[in-house]
C-alpha atoms as a PDB file:
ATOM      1  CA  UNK A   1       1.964  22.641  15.205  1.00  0.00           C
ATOM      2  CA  UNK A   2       3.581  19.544  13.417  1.00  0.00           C
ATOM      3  CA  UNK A   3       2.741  16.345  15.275  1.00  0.00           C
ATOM      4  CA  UNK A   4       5.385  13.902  16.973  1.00  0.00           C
ATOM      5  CA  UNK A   5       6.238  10.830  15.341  1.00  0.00           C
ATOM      6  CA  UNK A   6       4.875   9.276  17.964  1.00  0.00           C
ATOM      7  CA  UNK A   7       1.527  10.766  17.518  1.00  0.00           C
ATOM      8  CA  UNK A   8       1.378  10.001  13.747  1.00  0.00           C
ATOM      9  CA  UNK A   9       1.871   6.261  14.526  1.00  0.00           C
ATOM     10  CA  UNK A  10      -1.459   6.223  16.682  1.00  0.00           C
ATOM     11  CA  UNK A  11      -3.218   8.342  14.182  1.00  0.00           C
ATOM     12  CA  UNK A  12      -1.922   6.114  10.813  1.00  0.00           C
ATOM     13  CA  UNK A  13      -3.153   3.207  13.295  1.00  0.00           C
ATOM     14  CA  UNK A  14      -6.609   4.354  14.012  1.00  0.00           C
ATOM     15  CA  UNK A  15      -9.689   2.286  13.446  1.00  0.00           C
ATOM     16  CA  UNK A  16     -11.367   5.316  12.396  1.00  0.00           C
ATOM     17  CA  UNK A  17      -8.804   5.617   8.916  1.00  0.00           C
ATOM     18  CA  UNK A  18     -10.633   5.167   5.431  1.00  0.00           C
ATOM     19  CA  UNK A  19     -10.152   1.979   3.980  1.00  0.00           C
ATOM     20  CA  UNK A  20      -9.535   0.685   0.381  1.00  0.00           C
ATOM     21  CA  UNK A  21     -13.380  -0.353   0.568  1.00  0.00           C
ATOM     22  CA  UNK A  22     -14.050   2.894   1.300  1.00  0.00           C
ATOM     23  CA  UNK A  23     -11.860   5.170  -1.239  1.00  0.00           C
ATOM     24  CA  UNK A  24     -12.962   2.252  -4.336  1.00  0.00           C
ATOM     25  CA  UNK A  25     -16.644   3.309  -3.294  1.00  0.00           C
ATOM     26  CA  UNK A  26     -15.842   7.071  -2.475  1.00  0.00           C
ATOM     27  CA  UNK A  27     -13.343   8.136  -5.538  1.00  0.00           C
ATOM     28  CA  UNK A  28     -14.451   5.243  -8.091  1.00  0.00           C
ATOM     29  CA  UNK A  29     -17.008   4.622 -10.235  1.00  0.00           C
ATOM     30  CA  UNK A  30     -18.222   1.057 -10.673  1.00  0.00           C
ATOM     31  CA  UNK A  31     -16.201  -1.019  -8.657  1.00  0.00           C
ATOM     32  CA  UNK A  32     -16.681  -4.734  -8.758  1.00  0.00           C
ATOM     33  CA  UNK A  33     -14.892  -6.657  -6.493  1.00  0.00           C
ATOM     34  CA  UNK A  34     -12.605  -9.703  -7.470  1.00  0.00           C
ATOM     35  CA  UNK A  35     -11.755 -12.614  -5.113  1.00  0.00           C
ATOM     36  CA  UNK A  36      -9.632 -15.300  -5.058  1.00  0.00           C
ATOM     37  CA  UNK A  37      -5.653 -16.282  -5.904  1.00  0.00           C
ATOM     38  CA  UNK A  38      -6.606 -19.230  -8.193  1.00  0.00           C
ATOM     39  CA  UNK A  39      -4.007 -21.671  -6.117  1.00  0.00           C
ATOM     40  CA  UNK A  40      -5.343 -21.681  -2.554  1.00  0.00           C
ATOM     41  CA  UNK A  41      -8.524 -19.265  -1.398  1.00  0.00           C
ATOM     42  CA  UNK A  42      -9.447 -15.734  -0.889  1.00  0.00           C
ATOM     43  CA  UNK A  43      -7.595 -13.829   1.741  1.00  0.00           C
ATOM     44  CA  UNK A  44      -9.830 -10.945   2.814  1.00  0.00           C
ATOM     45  CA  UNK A  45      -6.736  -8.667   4.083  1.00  0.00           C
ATOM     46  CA  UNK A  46      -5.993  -7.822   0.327  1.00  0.00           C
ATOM     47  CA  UNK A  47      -9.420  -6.366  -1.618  1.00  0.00           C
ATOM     48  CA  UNK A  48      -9.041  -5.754  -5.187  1.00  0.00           C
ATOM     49  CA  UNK A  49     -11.254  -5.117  -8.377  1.00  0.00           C
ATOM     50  CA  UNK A  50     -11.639  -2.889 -11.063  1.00  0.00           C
ATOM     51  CA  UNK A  51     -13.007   0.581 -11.741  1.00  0.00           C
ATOM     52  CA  UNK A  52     -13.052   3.390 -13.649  1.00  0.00           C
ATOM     53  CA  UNK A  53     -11.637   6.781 -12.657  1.00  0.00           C
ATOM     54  CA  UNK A  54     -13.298  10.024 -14.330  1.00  0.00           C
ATOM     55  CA  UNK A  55     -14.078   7.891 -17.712  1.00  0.00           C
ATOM     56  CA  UNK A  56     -10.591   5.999 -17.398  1.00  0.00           C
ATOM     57  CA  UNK A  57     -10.964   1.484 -16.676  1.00  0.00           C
ATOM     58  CA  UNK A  58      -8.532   1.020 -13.350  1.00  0.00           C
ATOM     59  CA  UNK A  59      -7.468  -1.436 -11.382  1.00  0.00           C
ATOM     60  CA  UNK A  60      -7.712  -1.225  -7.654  1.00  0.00           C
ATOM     61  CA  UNK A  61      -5.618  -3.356  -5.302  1.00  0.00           C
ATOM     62  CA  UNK A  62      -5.486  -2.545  -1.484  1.00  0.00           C
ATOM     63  CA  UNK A  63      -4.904  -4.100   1.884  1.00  0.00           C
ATOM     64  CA  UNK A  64      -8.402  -4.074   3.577  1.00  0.00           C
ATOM     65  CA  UNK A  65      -8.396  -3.479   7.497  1.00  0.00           C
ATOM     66  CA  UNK A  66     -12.024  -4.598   9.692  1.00  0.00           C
ATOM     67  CA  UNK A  67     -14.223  -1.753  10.993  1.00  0.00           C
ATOM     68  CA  UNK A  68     -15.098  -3.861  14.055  1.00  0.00           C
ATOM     69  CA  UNK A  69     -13.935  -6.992  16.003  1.00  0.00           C
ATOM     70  CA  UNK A  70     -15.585  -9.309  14.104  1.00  0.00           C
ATOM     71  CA  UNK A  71     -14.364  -7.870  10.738  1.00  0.00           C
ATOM     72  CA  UNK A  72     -11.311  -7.099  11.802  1.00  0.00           C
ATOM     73  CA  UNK A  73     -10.960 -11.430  12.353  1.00  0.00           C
ATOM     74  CA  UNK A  74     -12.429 -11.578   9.090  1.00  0.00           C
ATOM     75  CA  UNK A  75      -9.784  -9.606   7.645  1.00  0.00           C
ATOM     76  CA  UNK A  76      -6.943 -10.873   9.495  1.00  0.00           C
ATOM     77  CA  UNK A  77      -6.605  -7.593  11.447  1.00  0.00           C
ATOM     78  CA  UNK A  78      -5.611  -6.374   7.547  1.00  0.00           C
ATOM     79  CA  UNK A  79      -2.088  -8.645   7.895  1.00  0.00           C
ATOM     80  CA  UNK A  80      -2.321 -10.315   4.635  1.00  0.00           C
ATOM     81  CA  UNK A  81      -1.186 -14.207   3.940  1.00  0.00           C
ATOM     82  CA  UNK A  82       0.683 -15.103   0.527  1.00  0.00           C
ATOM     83  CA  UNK A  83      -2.609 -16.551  -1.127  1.00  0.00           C
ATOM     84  CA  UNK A  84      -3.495 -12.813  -0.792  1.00  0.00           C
ATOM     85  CA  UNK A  85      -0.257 -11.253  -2.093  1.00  0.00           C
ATOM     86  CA  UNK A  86      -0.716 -14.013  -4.935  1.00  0.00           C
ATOM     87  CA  UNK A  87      -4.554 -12.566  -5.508  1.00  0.00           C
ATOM     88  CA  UNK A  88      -3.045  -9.018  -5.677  1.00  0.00           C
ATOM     89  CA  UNK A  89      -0.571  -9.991  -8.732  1.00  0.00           C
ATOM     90  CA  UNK A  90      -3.030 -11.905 -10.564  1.00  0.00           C
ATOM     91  CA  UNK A  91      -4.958  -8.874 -10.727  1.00  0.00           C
ATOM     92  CA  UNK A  92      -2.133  -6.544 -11.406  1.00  0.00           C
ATOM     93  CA  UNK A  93      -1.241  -8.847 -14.459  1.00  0.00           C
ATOM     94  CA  UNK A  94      -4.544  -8.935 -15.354  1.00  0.00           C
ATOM     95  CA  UNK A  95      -4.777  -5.284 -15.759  1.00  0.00           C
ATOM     96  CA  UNK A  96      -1.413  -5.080 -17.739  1.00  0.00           C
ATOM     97  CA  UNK A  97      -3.366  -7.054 -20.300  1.00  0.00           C
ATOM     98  CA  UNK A  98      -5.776  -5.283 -20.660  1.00  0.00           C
ATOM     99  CA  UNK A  99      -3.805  -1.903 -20.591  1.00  0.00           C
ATOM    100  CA  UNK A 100      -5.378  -0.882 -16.945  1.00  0.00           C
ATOM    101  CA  UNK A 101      -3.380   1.921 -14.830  1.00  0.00           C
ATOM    102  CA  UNK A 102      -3.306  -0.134 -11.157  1.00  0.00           C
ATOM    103  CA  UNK A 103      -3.698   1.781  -8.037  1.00  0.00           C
ATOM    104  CA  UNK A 104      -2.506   0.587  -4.669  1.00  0.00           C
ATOM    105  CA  UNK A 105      -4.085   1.068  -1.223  1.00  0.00           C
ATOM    106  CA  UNK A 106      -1.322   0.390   1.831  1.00  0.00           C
ATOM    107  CA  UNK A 107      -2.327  -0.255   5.580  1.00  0.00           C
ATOM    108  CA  UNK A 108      -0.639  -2.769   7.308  1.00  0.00           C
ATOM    109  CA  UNK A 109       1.470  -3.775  10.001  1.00  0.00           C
ATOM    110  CA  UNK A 110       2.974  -6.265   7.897  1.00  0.00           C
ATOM    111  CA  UNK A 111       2.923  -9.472   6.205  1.00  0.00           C
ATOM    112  CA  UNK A 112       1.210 -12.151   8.419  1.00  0.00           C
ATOM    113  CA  UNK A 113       4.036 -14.119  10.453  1.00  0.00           C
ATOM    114  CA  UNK A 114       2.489 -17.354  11.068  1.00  0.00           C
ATOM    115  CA  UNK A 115       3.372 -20.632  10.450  1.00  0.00           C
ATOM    116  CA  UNK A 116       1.210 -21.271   7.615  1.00  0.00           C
ATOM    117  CA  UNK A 117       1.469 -18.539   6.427  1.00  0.00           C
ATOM    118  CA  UNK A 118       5.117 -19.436   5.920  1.00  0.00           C
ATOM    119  CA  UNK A 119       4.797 -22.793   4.953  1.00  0.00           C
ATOM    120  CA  UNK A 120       2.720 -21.712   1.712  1.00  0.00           C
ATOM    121  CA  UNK A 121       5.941 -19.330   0.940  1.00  0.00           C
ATOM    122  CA  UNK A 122       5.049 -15.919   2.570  1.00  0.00           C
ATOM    123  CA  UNK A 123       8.627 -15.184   1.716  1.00  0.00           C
ATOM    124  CA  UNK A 124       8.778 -16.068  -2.228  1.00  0.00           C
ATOM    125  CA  UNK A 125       5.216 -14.184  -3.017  1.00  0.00           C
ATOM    126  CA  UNK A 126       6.407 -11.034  -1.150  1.00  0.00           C
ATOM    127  CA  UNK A 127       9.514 -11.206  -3.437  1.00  0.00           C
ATOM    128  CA  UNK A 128       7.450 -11.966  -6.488  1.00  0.00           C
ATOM    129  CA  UNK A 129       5.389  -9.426  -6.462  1.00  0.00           C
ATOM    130  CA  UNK A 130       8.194  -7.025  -5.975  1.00  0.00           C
ATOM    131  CA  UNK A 131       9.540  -8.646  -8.900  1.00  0.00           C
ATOM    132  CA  UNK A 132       6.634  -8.543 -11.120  1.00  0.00           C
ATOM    133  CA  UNK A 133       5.738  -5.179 -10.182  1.00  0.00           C
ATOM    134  CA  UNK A 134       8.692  -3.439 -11.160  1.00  0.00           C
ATOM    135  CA  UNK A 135       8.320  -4.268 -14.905  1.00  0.00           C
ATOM    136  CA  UNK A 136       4.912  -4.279 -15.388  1.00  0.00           C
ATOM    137  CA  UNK A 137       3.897  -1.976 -18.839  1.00  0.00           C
ATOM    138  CA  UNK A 138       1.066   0.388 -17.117  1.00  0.00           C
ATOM    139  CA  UNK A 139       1.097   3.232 -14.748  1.00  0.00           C
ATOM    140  CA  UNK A 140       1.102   1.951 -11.236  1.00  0.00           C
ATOM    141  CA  UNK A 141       0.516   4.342  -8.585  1.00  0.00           C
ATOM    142  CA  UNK A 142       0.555   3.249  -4.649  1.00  0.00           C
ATOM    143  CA  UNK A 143      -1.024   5.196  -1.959  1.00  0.00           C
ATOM    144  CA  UNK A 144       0.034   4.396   1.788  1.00  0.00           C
ATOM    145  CA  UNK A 145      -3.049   5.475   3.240  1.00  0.00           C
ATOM    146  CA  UNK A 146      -2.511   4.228   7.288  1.00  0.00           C
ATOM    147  CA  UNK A 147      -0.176   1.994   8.567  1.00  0.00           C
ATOM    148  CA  UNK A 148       2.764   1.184   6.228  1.00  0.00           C
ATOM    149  CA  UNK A 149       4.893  -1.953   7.490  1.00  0.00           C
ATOM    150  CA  UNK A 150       7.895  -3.704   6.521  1.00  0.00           C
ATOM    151  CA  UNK A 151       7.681  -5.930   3.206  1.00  0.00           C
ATOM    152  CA  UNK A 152       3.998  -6.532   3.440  1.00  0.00           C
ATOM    153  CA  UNK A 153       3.507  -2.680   2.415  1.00  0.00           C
ATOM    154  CA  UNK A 154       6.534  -2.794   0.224  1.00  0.00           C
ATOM    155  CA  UNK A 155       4.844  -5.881  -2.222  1.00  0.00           C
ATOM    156  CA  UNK A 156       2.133  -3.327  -3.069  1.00  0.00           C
ATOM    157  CA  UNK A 157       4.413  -0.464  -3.569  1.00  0.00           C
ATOM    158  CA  UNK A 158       6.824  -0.793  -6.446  1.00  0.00           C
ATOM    159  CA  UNK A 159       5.141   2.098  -8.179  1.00  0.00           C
ATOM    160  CA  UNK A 160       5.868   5.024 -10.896  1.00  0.00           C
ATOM    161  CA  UNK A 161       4.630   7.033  -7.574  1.00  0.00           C
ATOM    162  CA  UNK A 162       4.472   6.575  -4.137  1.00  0.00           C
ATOM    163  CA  UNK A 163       2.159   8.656  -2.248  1.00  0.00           C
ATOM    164  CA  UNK A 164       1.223   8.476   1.691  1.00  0.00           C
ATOM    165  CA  UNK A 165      -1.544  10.577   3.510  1.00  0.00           C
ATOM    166  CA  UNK A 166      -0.009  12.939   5.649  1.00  0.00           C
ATOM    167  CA  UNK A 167      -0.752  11.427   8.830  1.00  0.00           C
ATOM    168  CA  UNK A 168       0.729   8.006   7.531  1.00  0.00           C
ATOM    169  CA  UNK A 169       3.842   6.110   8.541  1.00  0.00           C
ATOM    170  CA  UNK A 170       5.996   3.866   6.302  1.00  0.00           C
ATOM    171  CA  UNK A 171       8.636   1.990   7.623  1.00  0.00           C
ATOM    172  CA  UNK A 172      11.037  -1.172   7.611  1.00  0.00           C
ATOM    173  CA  UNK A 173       9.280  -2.372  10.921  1.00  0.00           C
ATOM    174  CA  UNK A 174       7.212  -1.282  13.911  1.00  0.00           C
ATOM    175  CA  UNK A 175       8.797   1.359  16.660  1.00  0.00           C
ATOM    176  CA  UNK A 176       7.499  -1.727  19.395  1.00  0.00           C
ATOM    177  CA  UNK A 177      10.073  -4.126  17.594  1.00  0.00           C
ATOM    178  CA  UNK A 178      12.830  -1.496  17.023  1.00  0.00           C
ATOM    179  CA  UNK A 179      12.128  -0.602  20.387  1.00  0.00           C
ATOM    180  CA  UNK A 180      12.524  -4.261  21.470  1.00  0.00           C
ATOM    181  CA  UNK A 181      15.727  -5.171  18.866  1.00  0.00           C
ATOM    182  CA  UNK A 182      17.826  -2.242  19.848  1.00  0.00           C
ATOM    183  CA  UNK A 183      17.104  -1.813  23.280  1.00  0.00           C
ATOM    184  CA  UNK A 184      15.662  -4.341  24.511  1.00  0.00           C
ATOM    185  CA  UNK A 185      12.522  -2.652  25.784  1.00  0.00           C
ATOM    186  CA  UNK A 186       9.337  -2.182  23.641  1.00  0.00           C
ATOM    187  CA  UNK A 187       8.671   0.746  26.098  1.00  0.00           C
ATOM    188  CA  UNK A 188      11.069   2.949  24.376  1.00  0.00           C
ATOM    189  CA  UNK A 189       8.621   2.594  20.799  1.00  0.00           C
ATOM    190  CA  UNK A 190       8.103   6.800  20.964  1.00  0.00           C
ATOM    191  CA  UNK A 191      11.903   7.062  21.054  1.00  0.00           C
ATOM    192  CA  UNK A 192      12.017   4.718  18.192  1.00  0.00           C
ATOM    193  CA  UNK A 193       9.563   6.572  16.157  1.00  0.00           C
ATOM    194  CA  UNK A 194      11.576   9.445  16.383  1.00  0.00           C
ATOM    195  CA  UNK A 195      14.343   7.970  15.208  1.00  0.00           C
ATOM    196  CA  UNK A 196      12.907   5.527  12.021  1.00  0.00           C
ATOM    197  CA  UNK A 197      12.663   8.833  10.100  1.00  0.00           C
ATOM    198  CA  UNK A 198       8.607   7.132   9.512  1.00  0.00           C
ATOM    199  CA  UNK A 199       6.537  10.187   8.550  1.00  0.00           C
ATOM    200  CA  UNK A 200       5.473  11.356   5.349  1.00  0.00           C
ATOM    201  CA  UNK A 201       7.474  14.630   6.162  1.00  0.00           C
ATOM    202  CA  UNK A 202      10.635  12.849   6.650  1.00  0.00           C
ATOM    203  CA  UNK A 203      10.084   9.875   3.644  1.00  0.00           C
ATOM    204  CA  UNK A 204       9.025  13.223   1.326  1.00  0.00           C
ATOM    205  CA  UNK A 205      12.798  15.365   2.431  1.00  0.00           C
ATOM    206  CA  UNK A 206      14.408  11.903   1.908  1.00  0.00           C
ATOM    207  CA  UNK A 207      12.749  10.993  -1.580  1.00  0.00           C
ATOM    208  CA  UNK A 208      11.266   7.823  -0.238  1.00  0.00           C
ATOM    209  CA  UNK A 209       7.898   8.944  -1.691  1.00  0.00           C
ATOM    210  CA  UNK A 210       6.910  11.320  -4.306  1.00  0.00           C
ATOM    211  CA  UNK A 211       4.158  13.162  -2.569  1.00  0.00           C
ATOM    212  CA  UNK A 212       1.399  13.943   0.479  1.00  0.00           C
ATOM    213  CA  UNK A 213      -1.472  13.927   0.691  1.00  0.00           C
ATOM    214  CA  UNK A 214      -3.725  16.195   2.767  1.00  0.00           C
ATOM    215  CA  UNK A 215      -6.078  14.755   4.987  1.00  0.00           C
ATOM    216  CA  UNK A 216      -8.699  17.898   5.074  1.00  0.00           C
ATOM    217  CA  UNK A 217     -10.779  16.744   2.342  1.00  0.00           C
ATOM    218  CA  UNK A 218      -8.793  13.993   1.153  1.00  0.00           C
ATOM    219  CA  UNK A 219     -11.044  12.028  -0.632  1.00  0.00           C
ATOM    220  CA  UNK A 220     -11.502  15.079  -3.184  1.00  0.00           C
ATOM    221  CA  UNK A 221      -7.590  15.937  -2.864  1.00  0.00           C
ATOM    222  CA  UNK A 222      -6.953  12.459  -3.737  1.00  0.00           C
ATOM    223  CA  UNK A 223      -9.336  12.195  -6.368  1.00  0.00           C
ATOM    224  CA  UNK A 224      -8.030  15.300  -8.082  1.00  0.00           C
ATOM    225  CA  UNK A 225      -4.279  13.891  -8.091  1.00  0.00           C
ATOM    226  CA  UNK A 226      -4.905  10.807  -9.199  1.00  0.00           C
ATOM    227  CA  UNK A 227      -6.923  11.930 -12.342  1.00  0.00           C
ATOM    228  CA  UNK A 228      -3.997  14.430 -12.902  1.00  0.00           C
ATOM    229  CA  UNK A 229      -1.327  11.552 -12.374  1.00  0.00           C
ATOM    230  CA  UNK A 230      -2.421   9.256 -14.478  1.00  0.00           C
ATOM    231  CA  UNK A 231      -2.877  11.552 -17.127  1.00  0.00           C
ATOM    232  CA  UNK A 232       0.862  12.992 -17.747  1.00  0.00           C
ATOM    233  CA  UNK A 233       1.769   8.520 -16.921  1.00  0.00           C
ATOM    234  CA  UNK A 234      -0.441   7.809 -19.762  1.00  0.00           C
ATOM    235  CA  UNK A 235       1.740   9.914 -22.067  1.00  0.00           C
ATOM    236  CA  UNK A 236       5.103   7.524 -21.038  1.00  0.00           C
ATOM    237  CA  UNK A 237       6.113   5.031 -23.543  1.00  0.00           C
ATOM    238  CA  UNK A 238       6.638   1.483 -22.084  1.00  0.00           C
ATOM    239  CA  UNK A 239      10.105   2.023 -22.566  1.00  0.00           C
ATOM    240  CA  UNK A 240       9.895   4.755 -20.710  1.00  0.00           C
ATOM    241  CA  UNK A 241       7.741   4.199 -17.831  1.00  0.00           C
ATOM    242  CA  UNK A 242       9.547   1.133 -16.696  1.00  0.00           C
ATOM    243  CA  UNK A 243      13.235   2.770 -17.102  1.00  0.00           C
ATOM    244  CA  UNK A 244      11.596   5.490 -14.867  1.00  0.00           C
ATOM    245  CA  UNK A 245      11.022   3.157 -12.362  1.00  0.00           C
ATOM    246  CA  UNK A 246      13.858   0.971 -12.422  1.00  0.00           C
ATOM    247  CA  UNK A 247      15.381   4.296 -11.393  1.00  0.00           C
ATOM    248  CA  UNK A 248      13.667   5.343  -9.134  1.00  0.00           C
ATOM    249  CA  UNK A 249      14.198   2.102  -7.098  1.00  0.00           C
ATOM    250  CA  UNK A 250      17.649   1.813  -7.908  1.00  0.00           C
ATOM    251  CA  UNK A 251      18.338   5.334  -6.450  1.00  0.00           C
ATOM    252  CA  UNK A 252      18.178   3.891  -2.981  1.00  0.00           C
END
């Protein structure tokens, strides 16, 4: 029996989820861990490094969600601030020098909406990345994996292919603040998650993303696909590979 929206949204916000920590240590071989934007500090909500993937150098970029209380605070609840957005692109130009496919992990509620976080222009590095992303010359595949909200998923998901884990929601903004905006009563958030079209059954029928992911086995499902992806994005010309995606952005 298929779930209810409603339903997905508690299971794509579960504390229980994999995390990008956990798939860069699970699929990955050899990952090393990078920190830092270069401008400001190290924002633990975004985790990134690189890999290698059956033989192949990658780079992994992800939003990192806590396990428990304390590193849940430590990872700002996995809402990241623009120092970590700016972390995330130095690392995804990083690996288009050196010719690294990137891979992108997605779980978040959103961008963090505080006050310094928009005084050090939350705004502009959302909109940079987004930017940057969509002509960068390697493979970039992104892989919403829990929770995927608003712009804050969005700046990690200007990819060749977009990919979400079947119990996974993606969406312009929460069902508690449609909820609130349209009706003016947060209460109503099942209602809303009917309606947002959020699941990875409804973004696959509408070509919002390119493919699900099971969750029985998903680390070896996952694992398979990506070798498999990366392998027929390899074969793209430059050229070709960012015309691709222009398109497939442009189709919206």
């Amino acid at each position: 029996m298929a779930e209810t929206a409603n339903k997905i949204v508690q299971l794509a916000r579960s504390q229980d989820r994999l995390t990008t920590l956990d798939y860069a240590r699970q699929i990955f071989d050899d990952f090393i861990e990078f920190h830092g934007d270069r401008n400001f500090r190290d924002d633990g909500a975004i985790l990134g490094g690189i890999a290698s993937l059956a033989g192949r150098p990658v780079t992994i970029v992800g939003i990192q969600k806590g396990k428990s209380l304390q590193d849940n605070l430590d990872r700002n609840f996995g809402q990241p601030h623009p120092e970590g957005y700016r972390k995330a692109l130095r690392l995804m130009k990083q690996a288009e020098k050196f010719g690294r496919p990137i891979i992108t992990f997605i779980n978040t509620a959103g961008a963090f909406p505080g006050s310094g976080a928009e005084e050090r222009g939350q705004g502009e590095a959302i909109a940079r990345n987004l930017l940057e992303m969509s002509d960068l010359k390697v493979p970039i595949i992104a892989i919403i994996n829990g929770e995927g909200g608003s712009g804050g998923a969005l700046a990690l998901a200007v990819a060749d292919r977009v990919w979400m884990l079947e119990n996974a929601m993606y969406s312009i903004l929460s069902p508690e603040g449609f909820a609130t905006i349209l009706w003016k009563d947060s209460s109503r958030a099942p209602e809303a998650a009917e309606l947002l079209k959020i699941t990875s059954k409804d973004l696959l029928a509408n070509g919002v993303i390119d493919r699900i992911i099971s969750e029985e086995n998903t680390v070896e499902h996952l694992k398979t696909a990506l070798i498999a992806e990366l392998e027929v994005l390899s074969k793209l010309s430059v050229d070709d590979l960012i015309n691709a995606r222009y398109a497939r952005f442009r189709k919206y």
